[in-house]
N, C-alpha and C. Protein backbone atom coordinates (compact mmCIF):
# COMPACT_ATOMS: atom_id res chain seq x y z
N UNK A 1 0.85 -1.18 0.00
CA UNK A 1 0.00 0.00 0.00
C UNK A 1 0.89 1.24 0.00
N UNK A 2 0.73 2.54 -0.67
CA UNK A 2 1.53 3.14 -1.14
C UNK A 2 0.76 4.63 -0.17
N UNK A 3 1.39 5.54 0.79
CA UNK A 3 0.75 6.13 1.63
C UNK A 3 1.40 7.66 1.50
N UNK A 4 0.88 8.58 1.14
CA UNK A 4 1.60 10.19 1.31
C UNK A 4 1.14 10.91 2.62
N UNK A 5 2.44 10.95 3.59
CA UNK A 5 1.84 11.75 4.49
C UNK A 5 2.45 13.50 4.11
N UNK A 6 0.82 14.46 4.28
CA UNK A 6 1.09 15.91 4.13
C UNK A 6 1.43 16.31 5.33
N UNK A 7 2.80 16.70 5.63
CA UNK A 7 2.85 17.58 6.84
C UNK A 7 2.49 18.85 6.36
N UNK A 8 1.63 19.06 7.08
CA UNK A 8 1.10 20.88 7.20
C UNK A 8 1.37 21.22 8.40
N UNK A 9 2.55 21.04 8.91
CA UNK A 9 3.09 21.70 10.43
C UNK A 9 4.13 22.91 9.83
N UNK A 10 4.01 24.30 10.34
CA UNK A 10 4.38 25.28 9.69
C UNK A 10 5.83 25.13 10.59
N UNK A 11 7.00 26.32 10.30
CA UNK A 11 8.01 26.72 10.37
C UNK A 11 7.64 26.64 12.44
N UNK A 12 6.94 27.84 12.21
CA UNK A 12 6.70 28.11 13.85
C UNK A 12 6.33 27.05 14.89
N UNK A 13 6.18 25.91 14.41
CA UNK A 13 6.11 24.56 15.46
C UNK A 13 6.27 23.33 14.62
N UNK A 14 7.62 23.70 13.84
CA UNK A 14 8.51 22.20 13.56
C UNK A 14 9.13 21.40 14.65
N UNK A 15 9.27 21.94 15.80
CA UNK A 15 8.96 20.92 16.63
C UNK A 15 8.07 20.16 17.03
N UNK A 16 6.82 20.07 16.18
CA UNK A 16 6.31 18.75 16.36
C UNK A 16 6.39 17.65 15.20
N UNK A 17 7.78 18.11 14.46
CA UNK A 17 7.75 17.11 13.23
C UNK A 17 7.83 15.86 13.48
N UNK A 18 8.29 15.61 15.39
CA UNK A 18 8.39 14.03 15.51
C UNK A 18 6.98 13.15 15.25
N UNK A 19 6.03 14.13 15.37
CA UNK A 19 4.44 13.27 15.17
C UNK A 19 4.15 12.42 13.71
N UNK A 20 5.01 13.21 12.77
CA UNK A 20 5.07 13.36 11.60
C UNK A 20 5.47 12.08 11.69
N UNK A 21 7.31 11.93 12.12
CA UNK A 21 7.93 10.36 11.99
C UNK A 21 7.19 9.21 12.59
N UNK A 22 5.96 9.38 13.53
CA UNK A 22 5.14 7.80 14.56
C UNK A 22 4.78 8.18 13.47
N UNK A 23 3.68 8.82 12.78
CA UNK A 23 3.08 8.71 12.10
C UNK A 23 3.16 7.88 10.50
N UNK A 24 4.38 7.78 10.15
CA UNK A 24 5.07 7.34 9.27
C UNK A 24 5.88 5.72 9.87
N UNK A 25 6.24 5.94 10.84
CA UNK A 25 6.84 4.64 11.45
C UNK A 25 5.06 3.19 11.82
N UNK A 26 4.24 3.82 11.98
CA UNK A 26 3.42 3.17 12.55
C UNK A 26 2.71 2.52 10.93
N UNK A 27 2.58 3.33 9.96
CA UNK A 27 2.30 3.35 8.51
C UNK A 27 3.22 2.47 7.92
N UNK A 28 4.75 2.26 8.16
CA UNK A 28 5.40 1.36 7.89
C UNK A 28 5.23 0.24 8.75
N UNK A 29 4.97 -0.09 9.53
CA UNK A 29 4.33 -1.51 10.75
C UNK A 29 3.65 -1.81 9.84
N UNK A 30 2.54 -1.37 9.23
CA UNK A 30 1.30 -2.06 8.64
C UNK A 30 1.65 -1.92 7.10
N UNK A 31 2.68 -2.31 6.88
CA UNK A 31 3.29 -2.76 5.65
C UNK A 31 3.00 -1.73 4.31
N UNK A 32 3.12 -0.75 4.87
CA UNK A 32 2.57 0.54 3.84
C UNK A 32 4.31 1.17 3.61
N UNK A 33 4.05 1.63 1.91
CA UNK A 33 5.50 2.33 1.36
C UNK A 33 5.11 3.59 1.70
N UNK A 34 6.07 4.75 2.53
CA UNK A 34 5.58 5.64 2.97
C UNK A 34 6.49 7.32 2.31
N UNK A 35 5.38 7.85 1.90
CA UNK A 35 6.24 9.13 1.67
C UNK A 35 5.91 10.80 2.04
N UNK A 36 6.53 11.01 2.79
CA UNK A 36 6.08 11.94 3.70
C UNK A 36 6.86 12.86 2.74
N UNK A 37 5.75 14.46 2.71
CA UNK A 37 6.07 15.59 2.08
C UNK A 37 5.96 16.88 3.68
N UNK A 38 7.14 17.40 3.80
CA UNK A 38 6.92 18.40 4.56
C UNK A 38 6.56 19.72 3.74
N UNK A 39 5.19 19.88 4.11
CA UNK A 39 4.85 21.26 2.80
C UNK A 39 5.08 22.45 3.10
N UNK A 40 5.75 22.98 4.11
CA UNK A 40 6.36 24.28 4.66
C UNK A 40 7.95 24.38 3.71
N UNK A 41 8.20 23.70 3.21
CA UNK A 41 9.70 23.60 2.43
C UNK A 41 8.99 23.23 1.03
N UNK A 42 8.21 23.72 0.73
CA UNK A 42 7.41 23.62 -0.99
C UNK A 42 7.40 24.66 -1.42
N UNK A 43 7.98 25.02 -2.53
CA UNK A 43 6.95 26.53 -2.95
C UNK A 43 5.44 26.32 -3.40
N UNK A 44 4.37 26.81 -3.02
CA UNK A 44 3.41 26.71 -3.10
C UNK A 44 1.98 27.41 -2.77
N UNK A 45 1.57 27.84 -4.43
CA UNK A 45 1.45 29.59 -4.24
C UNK A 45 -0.56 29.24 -3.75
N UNK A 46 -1.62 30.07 -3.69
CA UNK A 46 -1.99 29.87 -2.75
C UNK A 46 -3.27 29.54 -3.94
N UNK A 47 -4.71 28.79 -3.96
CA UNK A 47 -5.37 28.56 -5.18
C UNK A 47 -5.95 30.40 -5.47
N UNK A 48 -6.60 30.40 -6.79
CA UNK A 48 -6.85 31.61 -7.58
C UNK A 48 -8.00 31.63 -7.71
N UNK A 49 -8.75 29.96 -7.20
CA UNK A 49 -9.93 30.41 -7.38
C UNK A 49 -10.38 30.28 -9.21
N UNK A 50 -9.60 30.25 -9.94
CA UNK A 50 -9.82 30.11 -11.69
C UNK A 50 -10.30 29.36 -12.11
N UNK A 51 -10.73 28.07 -11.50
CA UNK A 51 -11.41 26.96 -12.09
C UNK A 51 -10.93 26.05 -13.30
N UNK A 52 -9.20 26.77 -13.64
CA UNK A 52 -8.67 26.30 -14.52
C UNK A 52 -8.63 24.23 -14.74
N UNK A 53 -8.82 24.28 -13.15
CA UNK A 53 -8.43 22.68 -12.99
C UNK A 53 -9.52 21.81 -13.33
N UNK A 54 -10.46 22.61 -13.34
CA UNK A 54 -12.02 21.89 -14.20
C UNK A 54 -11.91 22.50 -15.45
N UNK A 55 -11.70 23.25 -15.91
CA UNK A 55 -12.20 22.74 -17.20
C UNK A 55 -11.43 23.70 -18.37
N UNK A 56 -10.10 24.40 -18.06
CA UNK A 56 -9.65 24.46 -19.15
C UNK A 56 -8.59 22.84 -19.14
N UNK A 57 -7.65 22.84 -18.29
CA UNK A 57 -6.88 21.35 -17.57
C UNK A 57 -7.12 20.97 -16.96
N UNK A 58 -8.29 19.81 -17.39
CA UNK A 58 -9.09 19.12 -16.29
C UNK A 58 -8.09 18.29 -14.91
N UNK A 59 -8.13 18.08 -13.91
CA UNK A 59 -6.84 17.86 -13.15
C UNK A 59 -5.80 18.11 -12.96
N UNK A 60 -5.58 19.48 -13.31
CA UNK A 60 -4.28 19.99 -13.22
C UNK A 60 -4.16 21.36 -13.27
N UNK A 61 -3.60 21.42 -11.99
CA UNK A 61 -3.76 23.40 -11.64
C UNK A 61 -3.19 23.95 -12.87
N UNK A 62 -3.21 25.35 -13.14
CA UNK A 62 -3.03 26.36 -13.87
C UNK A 62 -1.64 26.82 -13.39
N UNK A 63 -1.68 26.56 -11.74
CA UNK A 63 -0.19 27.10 -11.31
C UNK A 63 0.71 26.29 -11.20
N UNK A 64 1.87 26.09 -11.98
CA UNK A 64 2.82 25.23 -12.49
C UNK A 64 3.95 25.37 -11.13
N UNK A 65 3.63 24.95 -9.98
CA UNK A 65 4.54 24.58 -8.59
C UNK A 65 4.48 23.42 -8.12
N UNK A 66 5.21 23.41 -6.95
CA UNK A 66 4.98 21.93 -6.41
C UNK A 66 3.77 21.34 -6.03
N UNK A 67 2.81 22.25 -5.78
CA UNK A 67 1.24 21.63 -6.01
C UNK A 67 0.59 20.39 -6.68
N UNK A 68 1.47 21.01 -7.89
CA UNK A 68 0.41 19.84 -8.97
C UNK A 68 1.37 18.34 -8.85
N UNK A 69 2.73 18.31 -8.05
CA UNK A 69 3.34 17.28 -7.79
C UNK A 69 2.72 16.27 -6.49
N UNK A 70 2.44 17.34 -6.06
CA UNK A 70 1.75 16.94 -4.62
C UNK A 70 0.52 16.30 -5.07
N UNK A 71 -0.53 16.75 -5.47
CA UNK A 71 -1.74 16.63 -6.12
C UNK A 71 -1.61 15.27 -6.81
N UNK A 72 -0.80 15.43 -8.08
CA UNK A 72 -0.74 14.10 -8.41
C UNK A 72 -0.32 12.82 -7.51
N UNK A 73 0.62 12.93 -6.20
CA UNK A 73 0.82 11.73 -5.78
C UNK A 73 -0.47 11.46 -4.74
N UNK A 74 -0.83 12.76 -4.37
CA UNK A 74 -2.24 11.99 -3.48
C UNK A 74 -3.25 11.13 -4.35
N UNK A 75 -3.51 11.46 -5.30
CA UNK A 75 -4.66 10.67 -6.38
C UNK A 75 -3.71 9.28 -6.40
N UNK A 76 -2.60 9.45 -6.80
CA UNK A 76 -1.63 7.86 -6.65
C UNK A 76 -1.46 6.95 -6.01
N UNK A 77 -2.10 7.65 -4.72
CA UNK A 77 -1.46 7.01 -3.56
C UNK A 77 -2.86 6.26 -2.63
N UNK A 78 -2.76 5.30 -1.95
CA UNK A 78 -3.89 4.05 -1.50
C UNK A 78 -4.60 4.88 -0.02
N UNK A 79 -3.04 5.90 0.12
CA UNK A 79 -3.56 6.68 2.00
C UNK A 79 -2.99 7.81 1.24
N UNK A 80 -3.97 8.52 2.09
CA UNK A 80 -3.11 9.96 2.49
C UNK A 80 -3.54 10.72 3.28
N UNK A 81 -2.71 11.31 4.05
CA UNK A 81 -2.75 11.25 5.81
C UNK A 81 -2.33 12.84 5.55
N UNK A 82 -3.33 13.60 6.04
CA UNK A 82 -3.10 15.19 6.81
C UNK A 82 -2.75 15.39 8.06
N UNK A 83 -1.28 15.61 8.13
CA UNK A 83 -1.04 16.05 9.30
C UNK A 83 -1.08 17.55 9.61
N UNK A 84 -1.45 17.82 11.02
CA UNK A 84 -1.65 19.35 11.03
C UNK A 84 -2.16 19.43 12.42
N UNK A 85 -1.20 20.14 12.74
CA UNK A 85 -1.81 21.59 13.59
C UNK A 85 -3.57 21.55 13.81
N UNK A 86 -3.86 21.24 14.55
CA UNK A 86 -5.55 21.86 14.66
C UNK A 86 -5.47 23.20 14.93
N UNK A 87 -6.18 24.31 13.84
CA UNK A 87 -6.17 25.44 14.20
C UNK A 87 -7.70 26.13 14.30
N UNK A 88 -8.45 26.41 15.26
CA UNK A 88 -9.84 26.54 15.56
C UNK A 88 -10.68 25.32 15.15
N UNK A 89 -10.02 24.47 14.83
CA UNK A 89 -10.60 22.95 14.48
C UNK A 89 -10.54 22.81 13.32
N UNK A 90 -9.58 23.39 12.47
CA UNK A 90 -9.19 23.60 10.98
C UNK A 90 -7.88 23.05 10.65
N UNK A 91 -7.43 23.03 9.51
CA UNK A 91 -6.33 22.51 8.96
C UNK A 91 -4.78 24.42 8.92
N UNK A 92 -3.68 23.98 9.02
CA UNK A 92 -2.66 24.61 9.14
C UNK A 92 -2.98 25.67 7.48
N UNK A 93 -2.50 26.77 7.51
CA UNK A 93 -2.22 27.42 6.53
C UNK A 93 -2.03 26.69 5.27
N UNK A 94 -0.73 25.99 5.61
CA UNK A 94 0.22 25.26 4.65
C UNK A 94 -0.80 23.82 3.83
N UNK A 95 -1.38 23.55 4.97
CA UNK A 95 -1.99 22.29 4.13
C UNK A 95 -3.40 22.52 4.04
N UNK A 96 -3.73 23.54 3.81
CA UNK A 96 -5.18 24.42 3.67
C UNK A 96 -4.93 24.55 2.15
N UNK A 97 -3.39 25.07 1.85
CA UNK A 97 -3.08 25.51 0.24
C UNK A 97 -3.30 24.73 -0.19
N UNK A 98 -2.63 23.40 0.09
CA UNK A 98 -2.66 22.36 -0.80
C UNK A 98 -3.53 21.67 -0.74
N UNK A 99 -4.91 21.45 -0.17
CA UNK A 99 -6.56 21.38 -0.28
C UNK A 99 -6.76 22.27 -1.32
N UNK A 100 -6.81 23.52 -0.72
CA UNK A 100 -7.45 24.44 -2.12
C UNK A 100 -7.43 23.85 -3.62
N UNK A 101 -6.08 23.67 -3.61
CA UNK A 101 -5.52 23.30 -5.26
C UNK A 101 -5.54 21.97 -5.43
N UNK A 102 -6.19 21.15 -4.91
CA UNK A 102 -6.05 19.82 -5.48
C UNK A 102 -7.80 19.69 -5.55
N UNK A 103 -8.65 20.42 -5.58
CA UNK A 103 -10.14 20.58 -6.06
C UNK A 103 -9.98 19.97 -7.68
N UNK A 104 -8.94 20.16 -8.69
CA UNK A 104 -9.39 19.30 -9.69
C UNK A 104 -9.11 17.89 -9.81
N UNK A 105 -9.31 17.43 -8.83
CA UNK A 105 -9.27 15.83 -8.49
C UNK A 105 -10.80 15.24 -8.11
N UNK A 106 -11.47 16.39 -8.60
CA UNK A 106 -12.83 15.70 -8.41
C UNK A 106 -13.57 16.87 -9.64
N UNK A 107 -14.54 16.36 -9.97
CA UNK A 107 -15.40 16.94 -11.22
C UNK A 107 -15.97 18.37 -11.01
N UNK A 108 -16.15 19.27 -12.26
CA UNK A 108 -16.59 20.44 -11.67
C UNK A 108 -18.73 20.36 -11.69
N UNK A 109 -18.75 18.81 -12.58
CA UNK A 109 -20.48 18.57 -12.31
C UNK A 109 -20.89 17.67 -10.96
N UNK A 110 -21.95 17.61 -10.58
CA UNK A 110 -22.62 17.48 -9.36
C UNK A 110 -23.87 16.22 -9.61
N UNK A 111 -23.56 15.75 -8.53
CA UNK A 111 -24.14 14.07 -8.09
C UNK A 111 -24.63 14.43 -6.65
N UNK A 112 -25.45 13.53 -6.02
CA UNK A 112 -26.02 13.31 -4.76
C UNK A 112 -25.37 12.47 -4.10
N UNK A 113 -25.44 12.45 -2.74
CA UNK A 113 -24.56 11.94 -2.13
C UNK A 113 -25.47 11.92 -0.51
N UNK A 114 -25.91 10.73 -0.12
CA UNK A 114 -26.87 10.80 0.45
C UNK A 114 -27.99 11.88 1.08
N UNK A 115 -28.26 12.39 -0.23
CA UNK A 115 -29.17 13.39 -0.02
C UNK A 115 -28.80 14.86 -0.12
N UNK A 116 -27.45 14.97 -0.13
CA UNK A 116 -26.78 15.97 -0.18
C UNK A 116 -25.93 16.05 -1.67
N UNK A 117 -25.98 17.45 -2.30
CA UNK A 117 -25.32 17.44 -3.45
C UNK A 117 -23.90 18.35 -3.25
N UNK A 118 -22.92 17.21 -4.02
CA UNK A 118 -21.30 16.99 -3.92
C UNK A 118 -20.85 17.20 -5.67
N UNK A 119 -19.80 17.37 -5.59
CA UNK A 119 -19.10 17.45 -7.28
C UNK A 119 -19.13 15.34 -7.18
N UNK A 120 -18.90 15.37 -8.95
CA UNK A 120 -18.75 14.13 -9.06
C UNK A 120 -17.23 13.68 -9.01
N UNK A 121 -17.23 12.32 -8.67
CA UNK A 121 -16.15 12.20 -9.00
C UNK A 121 -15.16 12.42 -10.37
N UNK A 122 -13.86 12.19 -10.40
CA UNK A 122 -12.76 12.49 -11.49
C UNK A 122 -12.29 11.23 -12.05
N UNK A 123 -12.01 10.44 -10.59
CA UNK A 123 -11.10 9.48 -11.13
C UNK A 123 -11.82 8.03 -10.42
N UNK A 124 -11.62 6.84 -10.83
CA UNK A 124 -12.31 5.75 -11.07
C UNK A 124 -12.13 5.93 -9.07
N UNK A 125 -10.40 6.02 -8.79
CA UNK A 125 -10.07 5.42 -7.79
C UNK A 125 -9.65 6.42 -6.48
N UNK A 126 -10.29 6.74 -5.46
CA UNK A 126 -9.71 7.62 -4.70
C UNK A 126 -8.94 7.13 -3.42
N UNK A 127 -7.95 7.43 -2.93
CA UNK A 127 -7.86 6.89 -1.85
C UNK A 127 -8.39 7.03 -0.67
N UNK A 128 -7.92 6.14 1.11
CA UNK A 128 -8.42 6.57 1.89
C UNK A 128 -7.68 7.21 2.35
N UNK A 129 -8.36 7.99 3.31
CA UNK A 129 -7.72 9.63 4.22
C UNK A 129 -7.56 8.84 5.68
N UNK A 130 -6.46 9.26 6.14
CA UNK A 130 -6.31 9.55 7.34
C UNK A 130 -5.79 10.97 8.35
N UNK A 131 -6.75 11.74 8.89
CA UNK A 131 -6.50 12.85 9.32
C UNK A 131 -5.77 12.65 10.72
N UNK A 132 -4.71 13.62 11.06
CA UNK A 132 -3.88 13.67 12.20
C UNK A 132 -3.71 14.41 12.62
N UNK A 133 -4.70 15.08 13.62
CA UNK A 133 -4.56 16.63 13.86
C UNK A 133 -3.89 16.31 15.39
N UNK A 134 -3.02 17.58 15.57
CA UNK A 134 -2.05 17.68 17.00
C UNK A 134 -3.08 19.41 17.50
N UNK A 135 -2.87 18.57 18.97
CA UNK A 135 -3.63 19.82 19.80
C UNK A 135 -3.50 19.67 21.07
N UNK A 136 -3.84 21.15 21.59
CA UNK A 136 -3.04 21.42 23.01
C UNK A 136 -4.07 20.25 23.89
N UNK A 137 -5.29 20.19 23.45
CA UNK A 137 -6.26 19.37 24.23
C UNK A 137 -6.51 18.37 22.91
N UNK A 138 -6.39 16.60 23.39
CA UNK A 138 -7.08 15.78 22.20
C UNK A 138 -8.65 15.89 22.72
N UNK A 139 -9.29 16.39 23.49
CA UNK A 139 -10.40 16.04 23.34
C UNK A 139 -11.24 17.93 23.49
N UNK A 140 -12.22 18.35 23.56
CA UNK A 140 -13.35 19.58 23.40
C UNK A 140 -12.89 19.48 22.11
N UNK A 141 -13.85 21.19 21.73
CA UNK A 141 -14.38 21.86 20.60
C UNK A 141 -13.85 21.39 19.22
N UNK A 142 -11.86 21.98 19.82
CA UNK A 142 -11.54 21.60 18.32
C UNK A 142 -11.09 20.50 17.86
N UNK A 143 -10.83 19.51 18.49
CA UNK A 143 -11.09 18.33 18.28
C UNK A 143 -12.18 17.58 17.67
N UNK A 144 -13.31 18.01 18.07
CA UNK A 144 -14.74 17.31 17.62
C UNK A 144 -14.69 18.09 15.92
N UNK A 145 -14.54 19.19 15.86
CA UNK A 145 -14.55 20.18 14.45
C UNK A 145 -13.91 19.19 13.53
N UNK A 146 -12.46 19.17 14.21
CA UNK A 146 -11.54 18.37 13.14
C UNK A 146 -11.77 17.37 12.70
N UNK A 147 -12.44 16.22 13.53
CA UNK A 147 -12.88 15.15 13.16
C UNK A 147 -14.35 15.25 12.12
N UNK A 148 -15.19 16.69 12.50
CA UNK A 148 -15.83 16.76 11.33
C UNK A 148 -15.69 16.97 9.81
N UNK A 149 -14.57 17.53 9.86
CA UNK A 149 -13.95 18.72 9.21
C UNK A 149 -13.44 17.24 8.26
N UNK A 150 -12.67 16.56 8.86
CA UNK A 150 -12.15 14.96 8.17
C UNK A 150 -13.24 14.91 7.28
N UNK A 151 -14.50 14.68 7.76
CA UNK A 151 -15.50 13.31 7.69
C UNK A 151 -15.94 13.99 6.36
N UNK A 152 -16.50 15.16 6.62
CA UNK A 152 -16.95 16.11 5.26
C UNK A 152 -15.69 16.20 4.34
N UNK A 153 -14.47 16.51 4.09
CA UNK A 153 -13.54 16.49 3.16
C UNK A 153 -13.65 15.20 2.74
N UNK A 154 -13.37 14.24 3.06
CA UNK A 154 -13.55 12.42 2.78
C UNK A 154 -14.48 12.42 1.74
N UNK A 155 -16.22 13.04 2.14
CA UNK A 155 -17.48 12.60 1.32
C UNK A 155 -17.40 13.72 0.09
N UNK A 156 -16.67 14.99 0.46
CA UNK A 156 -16.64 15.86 -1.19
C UNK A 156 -15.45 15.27 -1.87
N UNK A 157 -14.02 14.16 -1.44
CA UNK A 157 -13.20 13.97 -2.25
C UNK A 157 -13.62 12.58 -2.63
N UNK A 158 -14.69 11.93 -2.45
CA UNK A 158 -15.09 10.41 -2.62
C UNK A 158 -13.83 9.96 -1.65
N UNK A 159 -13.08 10.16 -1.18
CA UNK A 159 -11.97 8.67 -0.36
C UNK A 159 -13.13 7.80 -0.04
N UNK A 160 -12.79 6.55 -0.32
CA UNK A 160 -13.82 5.65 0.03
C UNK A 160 -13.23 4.75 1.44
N UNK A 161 -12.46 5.32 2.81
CA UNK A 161 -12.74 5.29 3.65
C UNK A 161 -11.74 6.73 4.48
N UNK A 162 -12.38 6.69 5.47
CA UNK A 162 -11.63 8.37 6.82
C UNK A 162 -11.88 7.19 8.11
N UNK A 163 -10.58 7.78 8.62
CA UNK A 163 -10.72 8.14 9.78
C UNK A 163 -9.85 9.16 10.25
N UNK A 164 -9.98 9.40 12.00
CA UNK A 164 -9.41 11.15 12.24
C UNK A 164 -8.87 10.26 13.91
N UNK A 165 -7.60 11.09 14.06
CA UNK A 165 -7.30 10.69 15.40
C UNK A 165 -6.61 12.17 16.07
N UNK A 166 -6.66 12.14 16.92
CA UNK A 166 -6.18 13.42 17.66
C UNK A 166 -4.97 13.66 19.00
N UNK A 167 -4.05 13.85 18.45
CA UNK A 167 -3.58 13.71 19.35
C UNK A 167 -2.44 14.75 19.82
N UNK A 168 -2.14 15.16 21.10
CA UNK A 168 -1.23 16.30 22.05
C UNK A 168 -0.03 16.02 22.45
N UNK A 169 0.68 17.56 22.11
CA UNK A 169 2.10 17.27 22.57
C UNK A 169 2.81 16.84 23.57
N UNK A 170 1.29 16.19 24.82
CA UNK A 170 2.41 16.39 26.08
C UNK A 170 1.73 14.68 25.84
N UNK A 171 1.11 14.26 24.95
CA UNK A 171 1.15 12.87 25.06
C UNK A 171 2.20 11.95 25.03
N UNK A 172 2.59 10.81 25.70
CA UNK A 172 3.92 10.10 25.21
C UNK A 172 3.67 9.32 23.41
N UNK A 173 4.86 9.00 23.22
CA UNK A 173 4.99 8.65 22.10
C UNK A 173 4.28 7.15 21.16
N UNK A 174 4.14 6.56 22.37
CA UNK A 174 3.36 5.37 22.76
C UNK A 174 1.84 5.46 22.68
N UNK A 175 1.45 6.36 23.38
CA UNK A 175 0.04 6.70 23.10
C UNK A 175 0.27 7.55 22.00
N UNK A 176 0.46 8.26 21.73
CA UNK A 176 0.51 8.53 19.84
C UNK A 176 0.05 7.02 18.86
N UNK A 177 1.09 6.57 19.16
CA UNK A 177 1.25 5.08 18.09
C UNK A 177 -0.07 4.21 18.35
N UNK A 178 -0.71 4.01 19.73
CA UNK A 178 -1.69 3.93 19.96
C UNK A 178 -3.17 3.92 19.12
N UNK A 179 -3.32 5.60 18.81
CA UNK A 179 -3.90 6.47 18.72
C UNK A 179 -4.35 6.40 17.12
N UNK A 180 -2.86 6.44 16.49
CA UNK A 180 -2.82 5.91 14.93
C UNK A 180 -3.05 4.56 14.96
N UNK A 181 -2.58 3.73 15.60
CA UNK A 181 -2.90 2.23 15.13
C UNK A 181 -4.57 1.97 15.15
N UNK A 182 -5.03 2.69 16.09
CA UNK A 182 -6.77 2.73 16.14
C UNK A 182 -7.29 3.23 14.51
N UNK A 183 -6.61 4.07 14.51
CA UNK A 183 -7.48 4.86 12.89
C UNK A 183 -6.72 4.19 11.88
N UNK A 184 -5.87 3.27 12.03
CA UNK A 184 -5.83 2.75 10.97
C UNK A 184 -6.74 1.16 11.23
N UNK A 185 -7.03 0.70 11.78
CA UNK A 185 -7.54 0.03 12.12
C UNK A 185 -9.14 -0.08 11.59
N UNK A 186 -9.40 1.00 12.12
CA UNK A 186 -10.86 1.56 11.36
C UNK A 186 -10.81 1.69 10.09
N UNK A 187 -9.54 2.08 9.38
CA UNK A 187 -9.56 2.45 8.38
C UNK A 187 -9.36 0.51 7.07
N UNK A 188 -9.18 -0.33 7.94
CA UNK A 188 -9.14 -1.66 7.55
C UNK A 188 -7.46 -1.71 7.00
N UNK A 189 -6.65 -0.72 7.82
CA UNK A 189 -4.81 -0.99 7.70
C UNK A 189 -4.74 -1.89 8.10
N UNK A 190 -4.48 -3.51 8.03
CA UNK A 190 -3.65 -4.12 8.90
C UNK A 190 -2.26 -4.70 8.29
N UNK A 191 -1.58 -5.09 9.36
CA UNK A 191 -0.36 -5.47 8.85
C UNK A 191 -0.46 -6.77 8.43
């Protein structure tokens, strides 16, 4: 299984890039090839909003950066795991960009989706998501957000499975690994 983890941990708390490595070490346990992108060391300019990626180049931004490298290996790839910062129960700056711009990985026409209308899908095959948000508290407000915040990104990108785990810096490293082995678990990872 072939897995991209996005670090969206900015400059100002690369000290929590070790979450980044369980996160990747625990992904290799369960027999997954792992390739972690730290996206604070990308150039990567911010989306325009142009709609270029629907429908003048269907799947493929307009802005010729490391984006559309990124972009392409998530569609490639079986996982792909957002790491980030919980910020008001949201995703980091950095990996907010690279959401924005990977919108042409799904259709700019519209399907139902239990009752609710979503773009259609792009591509036959999407992968599953695993979200990894770090926070001063794993459990209130923004915790519960994030895990929503997962569940809804999952059903507008089709991944045909999510899960979300949460976890704090003053946790040990052990309960981290924990924490991920649960959501992958859910997510039907096993080794």
């Amino acid at each position: 299984m072939k897995a991209i983890v996005l670090n969206g941990i900015g400059q100002a708390d690369r000290n929590l890039d070790y979450v980044g490595g369980i996160a990747a070490d625990e992904l290799r346990g369960h027999g997954c090839k792992v390739e972690s992108t730290i996206l604070r060391d990308l150039a990567i300019a911010p989306c325009m909003g142009c709609f270029g990626c629907w429908v003048q180049t269907p799947g493929i931004c307009l802005i010729d950066d490391a984006a559309r490298e990124v972009t392409r290996k998530m569609i490639q790839s079986h996982l792909v795991v957002y790491l980030t910062p919980i910020t008001f129960g949201g995703y980091s700056s950095d990996l907010k960009k690279v959401l924005d711009r990977s919108i042409g990985l799904i259709s700019p026409f519209f399907t139902r989706i239990n009752g609710e209308v979503h773009h259609r899908k792009r591509y036959a095959q999407a992968p599953k998501l695993l979200g990894v948000g770090i926070a001063h508290e794993p459990v209130g407000e923004g915790a519960r957000i994030f895990k929503a915040l997962i569940e809804r990104n999952a059903i507008n990108m089709h991944n045909k499975a999510h899960a979300a785990c949460v976890v704090s810096e003053d946790q040990s490293a052990t309960e981290m690994h924990e924490l991920m082995r649960a959501a992958l678990h859910e997510l039907g990872i096993m080794s």
